[in-house]
Protein backbone atom coordinates (compact mmCIF):
# COMPACT_ATOMS: atom_id res chain seq x y z
CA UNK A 1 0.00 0.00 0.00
CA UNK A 2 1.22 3.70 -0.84
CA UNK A 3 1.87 6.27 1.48
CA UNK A 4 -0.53 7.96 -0.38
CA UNK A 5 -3.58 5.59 0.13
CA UNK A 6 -2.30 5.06 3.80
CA UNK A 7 -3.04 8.69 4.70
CA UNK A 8 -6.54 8.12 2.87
CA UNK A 9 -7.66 5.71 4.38
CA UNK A 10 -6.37 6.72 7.93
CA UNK A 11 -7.90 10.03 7.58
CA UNK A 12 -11.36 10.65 9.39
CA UNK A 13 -14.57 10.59 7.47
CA UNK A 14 -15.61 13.36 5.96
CA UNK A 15 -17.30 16.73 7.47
CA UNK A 16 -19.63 16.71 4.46
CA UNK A 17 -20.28 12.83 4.47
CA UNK A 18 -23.97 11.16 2.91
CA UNK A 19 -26.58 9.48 4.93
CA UNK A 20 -26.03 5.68 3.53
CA UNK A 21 -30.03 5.07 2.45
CA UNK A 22 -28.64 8.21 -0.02
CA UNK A 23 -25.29 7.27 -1.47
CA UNK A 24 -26.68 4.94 -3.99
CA UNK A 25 -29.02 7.40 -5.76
CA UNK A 26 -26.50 9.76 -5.28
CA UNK A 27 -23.61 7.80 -6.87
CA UNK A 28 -26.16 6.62 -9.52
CA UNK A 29 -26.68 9.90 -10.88
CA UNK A 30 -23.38 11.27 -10.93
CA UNK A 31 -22.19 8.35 -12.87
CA UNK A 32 -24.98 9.06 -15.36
CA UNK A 33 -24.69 12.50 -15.43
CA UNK A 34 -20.97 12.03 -16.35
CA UNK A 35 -21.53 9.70 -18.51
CA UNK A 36 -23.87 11.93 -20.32
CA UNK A 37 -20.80 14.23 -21.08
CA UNK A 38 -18.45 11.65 -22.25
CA UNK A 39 -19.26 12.24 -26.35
CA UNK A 40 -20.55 16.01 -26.56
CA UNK A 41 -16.94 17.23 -26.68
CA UNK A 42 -16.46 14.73 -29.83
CA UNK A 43 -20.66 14.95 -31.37
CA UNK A 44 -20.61 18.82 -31.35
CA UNK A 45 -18.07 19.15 -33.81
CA UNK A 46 -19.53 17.57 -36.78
CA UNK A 47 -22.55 19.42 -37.14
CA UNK A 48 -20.45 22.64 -37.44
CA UNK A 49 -17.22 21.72 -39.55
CA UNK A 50 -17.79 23.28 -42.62
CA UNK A 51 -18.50 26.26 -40.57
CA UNK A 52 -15.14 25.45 -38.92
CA UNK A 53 -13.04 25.03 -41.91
CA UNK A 54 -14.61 27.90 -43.40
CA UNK A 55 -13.28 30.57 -40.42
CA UNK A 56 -9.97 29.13 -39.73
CA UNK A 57 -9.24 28.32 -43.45
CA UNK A 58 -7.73 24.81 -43.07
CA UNK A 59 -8.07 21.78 -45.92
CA UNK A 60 -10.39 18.97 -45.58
CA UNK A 61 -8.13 16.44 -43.72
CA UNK A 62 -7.43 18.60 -40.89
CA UNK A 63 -10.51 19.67 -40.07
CA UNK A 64 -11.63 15.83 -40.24
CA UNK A 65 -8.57 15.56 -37.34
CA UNK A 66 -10.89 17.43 -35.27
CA UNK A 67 -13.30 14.35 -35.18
CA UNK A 68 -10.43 11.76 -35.30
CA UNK A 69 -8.14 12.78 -32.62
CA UNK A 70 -10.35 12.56 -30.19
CA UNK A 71 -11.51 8.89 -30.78
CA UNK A 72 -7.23 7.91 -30.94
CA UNK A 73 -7.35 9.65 -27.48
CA UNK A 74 -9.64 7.81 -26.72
CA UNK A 75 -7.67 4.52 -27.73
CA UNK A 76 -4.36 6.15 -26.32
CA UNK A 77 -4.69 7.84 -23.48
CA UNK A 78 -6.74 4.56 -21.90
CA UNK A 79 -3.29 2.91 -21.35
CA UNK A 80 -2.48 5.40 -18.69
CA UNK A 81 -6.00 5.33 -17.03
CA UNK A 82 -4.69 2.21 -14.56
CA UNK A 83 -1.48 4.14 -13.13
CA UNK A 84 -3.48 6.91 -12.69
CA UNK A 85 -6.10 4.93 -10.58
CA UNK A 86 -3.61 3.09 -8.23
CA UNK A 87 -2.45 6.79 -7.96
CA UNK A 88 -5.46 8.79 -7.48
CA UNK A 89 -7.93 6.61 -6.92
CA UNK A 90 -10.92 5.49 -9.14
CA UNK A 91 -13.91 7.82 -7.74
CA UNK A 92 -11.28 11.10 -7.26
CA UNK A 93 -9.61 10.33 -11.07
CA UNK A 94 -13.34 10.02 -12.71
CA UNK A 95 -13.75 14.11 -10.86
CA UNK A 96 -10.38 15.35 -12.35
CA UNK A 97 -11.17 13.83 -15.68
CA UNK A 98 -14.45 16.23 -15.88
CA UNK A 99 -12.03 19.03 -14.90
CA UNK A 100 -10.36 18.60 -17.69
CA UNK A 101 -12.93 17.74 -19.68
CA UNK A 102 -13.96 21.36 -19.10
CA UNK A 103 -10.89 22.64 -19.66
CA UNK A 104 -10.53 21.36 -22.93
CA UNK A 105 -13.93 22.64 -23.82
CA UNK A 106 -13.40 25.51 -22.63
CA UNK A 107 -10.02 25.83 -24.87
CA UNK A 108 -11.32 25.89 -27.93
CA UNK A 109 -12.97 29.31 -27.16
CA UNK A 110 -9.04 30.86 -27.66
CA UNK A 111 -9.25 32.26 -31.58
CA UNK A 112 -6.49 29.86 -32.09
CA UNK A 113 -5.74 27.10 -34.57
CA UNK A 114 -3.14 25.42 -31.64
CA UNK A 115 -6.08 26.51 -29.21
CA UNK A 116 -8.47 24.33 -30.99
CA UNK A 117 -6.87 21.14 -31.24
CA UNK A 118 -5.25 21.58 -27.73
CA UNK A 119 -8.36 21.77 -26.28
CA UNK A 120 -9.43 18.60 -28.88
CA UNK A 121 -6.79 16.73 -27.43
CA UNK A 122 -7.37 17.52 -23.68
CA UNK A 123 -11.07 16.49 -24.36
CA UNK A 124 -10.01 13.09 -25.97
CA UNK A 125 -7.70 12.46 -22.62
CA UNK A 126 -10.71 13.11 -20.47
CA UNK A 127 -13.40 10.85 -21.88
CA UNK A 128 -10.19 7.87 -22.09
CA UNK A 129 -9.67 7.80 -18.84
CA UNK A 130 -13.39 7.78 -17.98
CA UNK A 131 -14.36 5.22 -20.67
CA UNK A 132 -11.81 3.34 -18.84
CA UNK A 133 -13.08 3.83 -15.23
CA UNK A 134 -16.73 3.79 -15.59
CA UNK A 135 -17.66 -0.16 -16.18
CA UNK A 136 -15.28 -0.91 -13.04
CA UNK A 137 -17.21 2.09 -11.24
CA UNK A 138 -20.41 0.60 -11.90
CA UNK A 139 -19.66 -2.84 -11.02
CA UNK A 140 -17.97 -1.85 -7.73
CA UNK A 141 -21.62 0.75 -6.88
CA UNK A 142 -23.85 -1.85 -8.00
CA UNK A 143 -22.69 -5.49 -8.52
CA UNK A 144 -26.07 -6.81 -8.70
CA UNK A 145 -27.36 -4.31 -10.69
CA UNK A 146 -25.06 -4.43 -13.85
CA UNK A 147 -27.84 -4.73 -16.31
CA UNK A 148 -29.46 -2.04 -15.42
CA UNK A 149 -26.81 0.10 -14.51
CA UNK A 150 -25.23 -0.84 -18.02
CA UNK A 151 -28.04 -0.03 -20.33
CA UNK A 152 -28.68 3.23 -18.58
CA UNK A 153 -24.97 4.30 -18.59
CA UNK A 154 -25.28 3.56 -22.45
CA UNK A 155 -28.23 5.14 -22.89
CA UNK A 156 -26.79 8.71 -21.35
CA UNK A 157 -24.39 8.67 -23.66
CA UNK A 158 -26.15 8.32 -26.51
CA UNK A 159 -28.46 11.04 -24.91
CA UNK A 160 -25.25 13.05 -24.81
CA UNK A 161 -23.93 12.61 -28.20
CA UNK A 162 -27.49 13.11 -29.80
CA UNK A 163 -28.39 16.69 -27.61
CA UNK A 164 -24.89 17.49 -28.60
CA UNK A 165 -24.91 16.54 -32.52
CA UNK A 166 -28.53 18.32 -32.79
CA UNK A 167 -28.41 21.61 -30.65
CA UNK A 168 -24.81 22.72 -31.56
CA UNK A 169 -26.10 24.14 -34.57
CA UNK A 170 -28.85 25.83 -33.13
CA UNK A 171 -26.59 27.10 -30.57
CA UNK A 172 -24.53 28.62 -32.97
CA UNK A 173 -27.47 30.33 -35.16
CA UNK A 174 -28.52 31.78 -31.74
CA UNK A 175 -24.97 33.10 -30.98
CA UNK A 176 -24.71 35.01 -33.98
CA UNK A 177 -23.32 32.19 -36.08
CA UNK A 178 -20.09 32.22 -33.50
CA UNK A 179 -19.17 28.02 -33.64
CA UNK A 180 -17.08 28.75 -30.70
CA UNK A 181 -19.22 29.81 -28.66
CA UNK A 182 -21.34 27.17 -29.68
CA UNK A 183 -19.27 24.10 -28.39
CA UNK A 184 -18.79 26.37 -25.52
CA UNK A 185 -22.13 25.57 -24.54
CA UNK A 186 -21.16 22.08 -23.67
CA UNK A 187 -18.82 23.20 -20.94
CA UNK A 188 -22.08 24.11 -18.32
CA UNK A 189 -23.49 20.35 -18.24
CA UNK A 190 -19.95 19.09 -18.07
CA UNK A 191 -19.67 21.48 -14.59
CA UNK A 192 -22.88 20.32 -13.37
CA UNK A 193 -21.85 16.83 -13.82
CA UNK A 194 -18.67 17.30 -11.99
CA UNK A 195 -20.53 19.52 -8.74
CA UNK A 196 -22.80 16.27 -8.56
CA UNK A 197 -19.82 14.16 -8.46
CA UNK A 198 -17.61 16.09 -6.00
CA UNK A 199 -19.05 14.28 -3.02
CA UNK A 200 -17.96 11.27 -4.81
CA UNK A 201 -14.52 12.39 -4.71
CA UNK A 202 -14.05 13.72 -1.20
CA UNK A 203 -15.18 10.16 0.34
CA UNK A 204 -12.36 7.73 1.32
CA UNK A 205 -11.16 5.36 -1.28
CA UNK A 206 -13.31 1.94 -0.59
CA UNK A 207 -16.00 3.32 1.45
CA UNK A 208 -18.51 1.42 -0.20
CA UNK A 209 -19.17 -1.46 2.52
CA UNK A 210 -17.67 -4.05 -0.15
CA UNK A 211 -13.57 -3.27 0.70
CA UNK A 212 -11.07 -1.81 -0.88
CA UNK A 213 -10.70 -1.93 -4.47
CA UNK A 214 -7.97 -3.31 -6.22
CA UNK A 215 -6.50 -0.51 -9.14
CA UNK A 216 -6.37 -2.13 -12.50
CA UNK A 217 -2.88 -3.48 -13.91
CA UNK A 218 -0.71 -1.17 -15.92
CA UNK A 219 -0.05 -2.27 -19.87
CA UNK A 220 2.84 -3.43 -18.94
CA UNK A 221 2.16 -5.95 -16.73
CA UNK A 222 2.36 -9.70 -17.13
CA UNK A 223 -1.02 -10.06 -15.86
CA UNK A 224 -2.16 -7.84 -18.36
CA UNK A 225 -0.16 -9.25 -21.21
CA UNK A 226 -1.94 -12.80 -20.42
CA UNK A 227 -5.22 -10.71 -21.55
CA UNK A 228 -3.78 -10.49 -24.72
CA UNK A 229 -3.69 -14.23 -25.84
CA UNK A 230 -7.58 -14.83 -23.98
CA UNK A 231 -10.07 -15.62 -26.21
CA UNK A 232 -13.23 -13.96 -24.73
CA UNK A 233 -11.12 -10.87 -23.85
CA UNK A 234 -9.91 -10.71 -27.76
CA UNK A 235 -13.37 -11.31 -28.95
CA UNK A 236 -14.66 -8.35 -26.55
CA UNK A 237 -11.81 -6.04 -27.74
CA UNK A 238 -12.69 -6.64 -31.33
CA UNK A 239 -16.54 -6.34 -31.16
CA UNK A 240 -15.90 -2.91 -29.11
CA UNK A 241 -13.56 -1.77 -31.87
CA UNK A 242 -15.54 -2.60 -34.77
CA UNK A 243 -18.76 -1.04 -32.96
CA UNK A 244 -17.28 1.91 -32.27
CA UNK A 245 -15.50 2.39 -35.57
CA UNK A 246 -18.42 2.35 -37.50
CA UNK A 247 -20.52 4.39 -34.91
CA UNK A 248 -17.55 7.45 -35.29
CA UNK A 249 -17.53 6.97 -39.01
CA UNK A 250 -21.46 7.29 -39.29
CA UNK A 251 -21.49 10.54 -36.64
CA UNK A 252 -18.89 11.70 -39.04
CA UNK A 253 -19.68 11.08 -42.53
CA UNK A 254 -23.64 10.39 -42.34
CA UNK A 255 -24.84 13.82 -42.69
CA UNK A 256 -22.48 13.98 -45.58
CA UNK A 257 -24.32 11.10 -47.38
CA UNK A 258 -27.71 12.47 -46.43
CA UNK A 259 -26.92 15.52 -47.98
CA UNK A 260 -25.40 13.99 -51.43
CA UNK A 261 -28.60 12.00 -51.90
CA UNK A 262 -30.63 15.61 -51.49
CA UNK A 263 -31.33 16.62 -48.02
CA UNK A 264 -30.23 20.28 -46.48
CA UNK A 265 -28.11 20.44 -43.95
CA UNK A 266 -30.47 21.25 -41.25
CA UNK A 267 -32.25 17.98 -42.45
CA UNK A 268 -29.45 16.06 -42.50
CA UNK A 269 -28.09 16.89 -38.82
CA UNK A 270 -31.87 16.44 -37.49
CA UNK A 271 -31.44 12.34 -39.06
CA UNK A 272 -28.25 11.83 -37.21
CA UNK A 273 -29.95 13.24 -33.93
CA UNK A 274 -33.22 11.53 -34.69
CA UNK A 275 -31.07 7.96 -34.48
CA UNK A 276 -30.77 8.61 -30.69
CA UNK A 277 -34.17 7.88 -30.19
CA UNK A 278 -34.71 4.64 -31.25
CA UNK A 279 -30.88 4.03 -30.09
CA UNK A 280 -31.62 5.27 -26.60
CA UNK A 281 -34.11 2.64 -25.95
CA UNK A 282 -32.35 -0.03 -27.07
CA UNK A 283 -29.48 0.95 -25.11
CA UNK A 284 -31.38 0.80 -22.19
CA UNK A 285 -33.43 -2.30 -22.65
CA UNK A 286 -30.61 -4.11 -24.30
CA UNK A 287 -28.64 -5.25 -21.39
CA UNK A 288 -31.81 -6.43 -19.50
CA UNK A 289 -32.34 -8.35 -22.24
CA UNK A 290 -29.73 -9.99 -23.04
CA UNK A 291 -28.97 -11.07 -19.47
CA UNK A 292 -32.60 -13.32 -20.11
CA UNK A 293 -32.72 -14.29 -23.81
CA UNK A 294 -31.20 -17.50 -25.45
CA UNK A 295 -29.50 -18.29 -27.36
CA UNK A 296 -27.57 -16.06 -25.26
CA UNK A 297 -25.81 -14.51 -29.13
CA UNK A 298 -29.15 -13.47 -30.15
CA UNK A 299 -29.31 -10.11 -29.15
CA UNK A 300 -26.15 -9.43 -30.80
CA UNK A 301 -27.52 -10.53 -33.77
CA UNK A 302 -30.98 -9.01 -34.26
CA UNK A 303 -28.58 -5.44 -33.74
CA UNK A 304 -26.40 -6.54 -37.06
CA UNK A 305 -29.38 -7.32 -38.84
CA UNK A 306 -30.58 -4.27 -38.14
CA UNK A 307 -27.57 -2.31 -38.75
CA UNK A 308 -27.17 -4.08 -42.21
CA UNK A 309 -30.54 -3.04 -43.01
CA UNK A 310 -29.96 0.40 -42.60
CA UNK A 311 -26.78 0.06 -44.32
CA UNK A 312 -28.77 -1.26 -47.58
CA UNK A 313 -31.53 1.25 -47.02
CA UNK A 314 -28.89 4.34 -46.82
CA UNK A 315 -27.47 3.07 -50.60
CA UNK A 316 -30.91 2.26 -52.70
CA UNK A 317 -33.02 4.61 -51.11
CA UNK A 318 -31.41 6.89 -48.98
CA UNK A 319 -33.89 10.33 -48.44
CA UNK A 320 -37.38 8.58 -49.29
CA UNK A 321 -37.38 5.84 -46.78
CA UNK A 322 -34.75 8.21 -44.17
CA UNK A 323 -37.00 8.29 -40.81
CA UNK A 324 -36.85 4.08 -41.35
CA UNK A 325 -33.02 3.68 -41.70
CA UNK A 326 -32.20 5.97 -39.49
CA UNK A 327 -34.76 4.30 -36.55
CA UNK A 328 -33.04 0.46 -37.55
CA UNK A 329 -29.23 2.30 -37.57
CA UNK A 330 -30.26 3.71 -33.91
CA UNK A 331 -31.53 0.33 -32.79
CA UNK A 332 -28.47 -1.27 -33.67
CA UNK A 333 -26.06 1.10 -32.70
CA UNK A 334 -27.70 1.32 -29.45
CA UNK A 335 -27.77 -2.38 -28.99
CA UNK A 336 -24.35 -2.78 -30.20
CA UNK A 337 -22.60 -0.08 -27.77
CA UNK A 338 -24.65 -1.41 -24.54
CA UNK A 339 -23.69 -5.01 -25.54
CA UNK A 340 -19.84 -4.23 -26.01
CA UNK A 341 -19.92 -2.49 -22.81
CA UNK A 342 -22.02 -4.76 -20.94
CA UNK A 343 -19.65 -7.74 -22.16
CA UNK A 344 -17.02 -6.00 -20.37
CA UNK A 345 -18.30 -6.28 -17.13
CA UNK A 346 -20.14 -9.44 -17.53
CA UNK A 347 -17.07 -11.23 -18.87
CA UNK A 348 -14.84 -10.02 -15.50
CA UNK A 349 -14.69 -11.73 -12.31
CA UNK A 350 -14.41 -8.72 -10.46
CA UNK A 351 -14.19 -4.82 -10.31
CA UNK A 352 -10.34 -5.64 -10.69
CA UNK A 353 -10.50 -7.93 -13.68
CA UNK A 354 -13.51 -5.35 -15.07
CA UNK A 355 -10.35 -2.38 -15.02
CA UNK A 356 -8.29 -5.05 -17.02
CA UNK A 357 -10.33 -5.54 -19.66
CA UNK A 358 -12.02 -2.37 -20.01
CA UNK A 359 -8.79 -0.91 -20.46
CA UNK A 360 -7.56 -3.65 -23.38
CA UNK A 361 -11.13 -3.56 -24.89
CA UNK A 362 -11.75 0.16 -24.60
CA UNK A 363 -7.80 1.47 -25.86
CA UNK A 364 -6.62 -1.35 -28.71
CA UNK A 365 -10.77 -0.87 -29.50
CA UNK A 366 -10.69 3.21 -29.49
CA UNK A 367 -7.45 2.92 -31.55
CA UNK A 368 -9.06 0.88 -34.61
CA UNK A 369 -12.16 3.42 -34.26
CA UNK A 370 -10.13 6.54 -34.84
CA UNK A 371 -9.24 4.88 -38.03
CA UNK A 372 -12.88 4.63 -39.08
CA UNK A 373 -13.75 8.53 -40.07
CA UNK A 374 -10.43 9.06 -41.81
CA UNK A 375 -10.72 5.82 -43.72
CA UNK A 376 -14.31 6.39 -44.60
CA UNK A 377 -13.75 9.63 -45.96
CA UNK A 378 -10.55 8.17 -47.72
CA UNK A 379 -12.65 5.62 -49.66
CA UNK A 380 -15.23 8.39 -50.81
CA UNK A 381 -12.96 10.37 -51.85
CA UNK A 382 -11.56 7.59 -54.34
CA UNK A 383 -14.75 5.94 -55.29
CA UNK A 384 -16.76 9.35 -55.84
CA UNK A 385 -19.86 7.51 -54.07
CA UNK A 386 -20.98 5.64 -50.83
CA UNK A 387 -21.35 2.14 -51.97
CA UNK A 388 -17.81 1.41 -51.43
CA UNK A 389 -17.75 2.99 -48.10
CA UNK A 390 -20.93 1.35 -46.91
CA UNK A 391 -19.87 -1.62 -48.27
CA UNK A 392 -16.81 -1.45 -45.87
CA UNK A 393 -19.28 -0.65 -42.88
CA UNK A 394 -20.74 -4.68 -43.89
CA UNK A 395 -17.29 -6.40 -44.01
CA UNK A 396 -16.64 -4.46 -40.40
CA UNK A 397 -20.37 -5.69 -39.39
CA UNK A 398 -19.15 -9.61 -40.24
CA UNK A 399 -16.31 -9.25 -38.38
CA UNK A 400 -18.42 -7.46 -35.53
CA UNK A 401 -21.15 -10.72 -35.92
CA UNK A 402 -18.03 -13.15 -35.52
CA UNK A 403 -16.33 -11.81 -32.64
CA UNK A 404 -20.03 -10.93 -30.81
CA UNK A 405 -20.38 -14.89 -31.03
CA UNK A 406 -17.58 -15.88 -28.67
CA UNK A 407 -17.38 -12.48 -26.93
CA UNK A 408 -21.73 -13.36 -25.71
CA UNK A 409 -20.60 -16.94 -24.36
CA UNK A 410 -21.50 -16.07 -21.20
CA UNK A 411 -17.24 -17.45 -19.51
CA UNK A 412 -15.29 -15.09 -17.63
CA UNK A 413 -11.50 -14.44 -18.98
CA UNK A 414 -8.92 -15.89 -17.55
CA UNK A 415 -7.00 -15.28 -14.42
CA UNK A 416 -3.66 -15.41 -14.74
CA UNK A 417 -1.39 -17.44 -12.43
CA UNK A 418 -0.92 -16.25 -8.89
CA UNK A 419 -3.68 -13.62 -9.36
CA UNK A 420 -6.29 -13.74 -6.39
CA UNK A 421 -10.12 -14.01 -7.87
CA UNK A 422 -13.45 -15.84 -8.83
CA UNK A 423 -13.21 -17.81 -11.86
């Protein structure tokens, strides 16, 4: 133990400590109201980058950086997220991520090109660290509600990224047409989120009634490194990835393709916010579900299908049946993201084995995703059209299918040698 957690856990309870019959609720919403923040940095970009690359007078590919470079922080930055917890501690780390969060936000109001992708950065550092921390933060708060806890913490940030991806424009008509000031906005739920979770971080480390919780393994660490060669924790790590690869390239590129096949821009933004609807409800139902339903692969299925349809739907008939793919690209999206999330706690053996694997599935996953807008937009560029990028979107929906299959057996990964732990 550290010198550091010694004096934490010696120290007396807190002046401004929380009746017990409260700290669930109270825990409960701060996770979901940061959760809620964890893709409004990233979502209120695209809706204003022509606006973007129109004012600071930069090509194409760097303004498609702004919506990249967050996702390969995302990827990056998760890597560090266990020394920082054995560190700082898992509750106090989640607060200082949404102070940065807010910094970063807050950056990109400087009229600066270095400004703006500073602040890009700094957001992308944030939301790894707390993709990182929040399945192990919900398994250690509620260990017998996962399923719920799961498809709600899903659902608020698809709730997030939709409020985010369909008010930023708004915002910025309303603000004089000042984009700036626009995905300054975003900075006020992001400080609400981290007042509700200050409490949170002033408690002493394990005083949850369940012990002390064990901080994650570092990258480099052999027990770590054993993840790497376990099949259920490569088939999690690959269904994550290809998930959220082709979520970032449609929040990317979709409004694009809305607006080639005839819709305004206005029209095509309110689509790729309209998705959260149908997506929020299957993110919160989907975990439930699955935790009931056999074949226990099923669920992960009926969300490809669904995603494939839109996919098909998007190339033949793109504007007249919209409102349709849009509601069966929401429903598997949804599904998909609470699934790969859920499969990371489900698939642990504890809230020490959850940081393990959340870290491999959420960084080497994030990393393959920040490849998906760049690549996307690569492939239109060459092929003049979106049938060869959709048709991309299907081979990464196979390989999605095949690793949901062994990722949904319902086998914990392995613990290595000398590691204490349920099997």
């Amino acid at each position: 133990m550290s010198a550091v957690d010694h004096l934490e856990e010696s120290a007396p309870p807190s002046r401004l400590s929380t009746p017990p019959a409260a700290r669930p609720v109270l825990l409960a919403t701060g996770l979901l109201l940061v959760a809620s923040n964890l893709r409004v940095g990233v979502a209120s970009v695209g809706p204003v980058v022509a606006d973007i690359q129109d004012h600071i007078g930069v090509g194409p590919i760097a303004v498609g950086a702004l919506t990249s470079i967050p996702v390969l922080a995302f990827g990056l930055f998760a890597f560090a997220a266990p020394t920082l917890i054995r560190r700082t501690g898992l509750h106090r780390l989640l607060g200082l991520a949404m102070l940065v969060l807010l910094g970063g936000i807050l950056l990109r109001l400087h009229p600066s090109i270095l400004a703006l992708f500073a602040g890009t950065v700094l957001v992308g550092a944030a939301i790894a660290v707390s993709n990182v921390i929040m399945p192990a933060a919900v398994k250690e708060g509620f260990p017998q509600r996962t399923g719920l806890m799961m498809g709600l913490y899903s659902t608020a940030l698809f709730v997030g990224a939709a409020l985010a991806s369909g008010l930023t424009v708004p915002l910025a008509t309303a603000t004089g047409g000042d984009w700036r000031t626009a995905l300054a906005c975003w900075s006020i739920p992001v400080a609400v989120a981290a007042v509700v979770w200050m409490p949170q971080m002033l408690r002493r480390p394990g005083n949850t009634g369940r012990g002390r919780v064990a901080a994650p393994r570092g990258a480099g660490e052999p027990e770590f490194r054993a993840l790497l060669t376990d099949p259920t924790a490569i088939a999690v790590t690959i269904f994550m990835g290809a998930q959220s690869t082709a979520y970032y390239a449609t929040l990317a590129w979709l409004p694009a393709l809305l607006q080639d096949a005839g819709m305004t821009a206005a029209e095509a933004g309110w689509m790729l916010a309209f998705t959260a609807v149908p997506g929020t409800v299957a993110s919160l139902i989907t975990p439930v579900i699955a935790r009931r339903i056999r074949p226990v692969w099923l669920p992960m299925l009926l969300a490809g299908a669904m995603t494939a349809t839109a996919y098909a739907g998007l190339v033949t008939h793109a504007v007249s049946g919209a409102y349709l793919w849009m509601a069966l690209l929401g429903i598997g999206q949804g599904a998909s993201l609470s699934l790969g999330l859920s499969y990371i706690v489900w698939r642990s053996p504890d809230v020490h084995h959850t940081g393990q694997l959340s870290t491999m599935a959420q960084g080497f996953g994030y990393l393959l995703a920040s490849l998906g807008p760049l690549s996307l937009g690569a492939l239109h560029a060459v092929t003049d059209d979106w049938v060869g990028p959709i048709a991309a979107l299907c081979a990464l929906l196979t390989a999605q299918l095949i690793a949901g299959a062994v990722a949904s057996r319902e086998r914990h990964i392995l613990v290595a040698p000398g590691e204490s732990g349920p099997r």
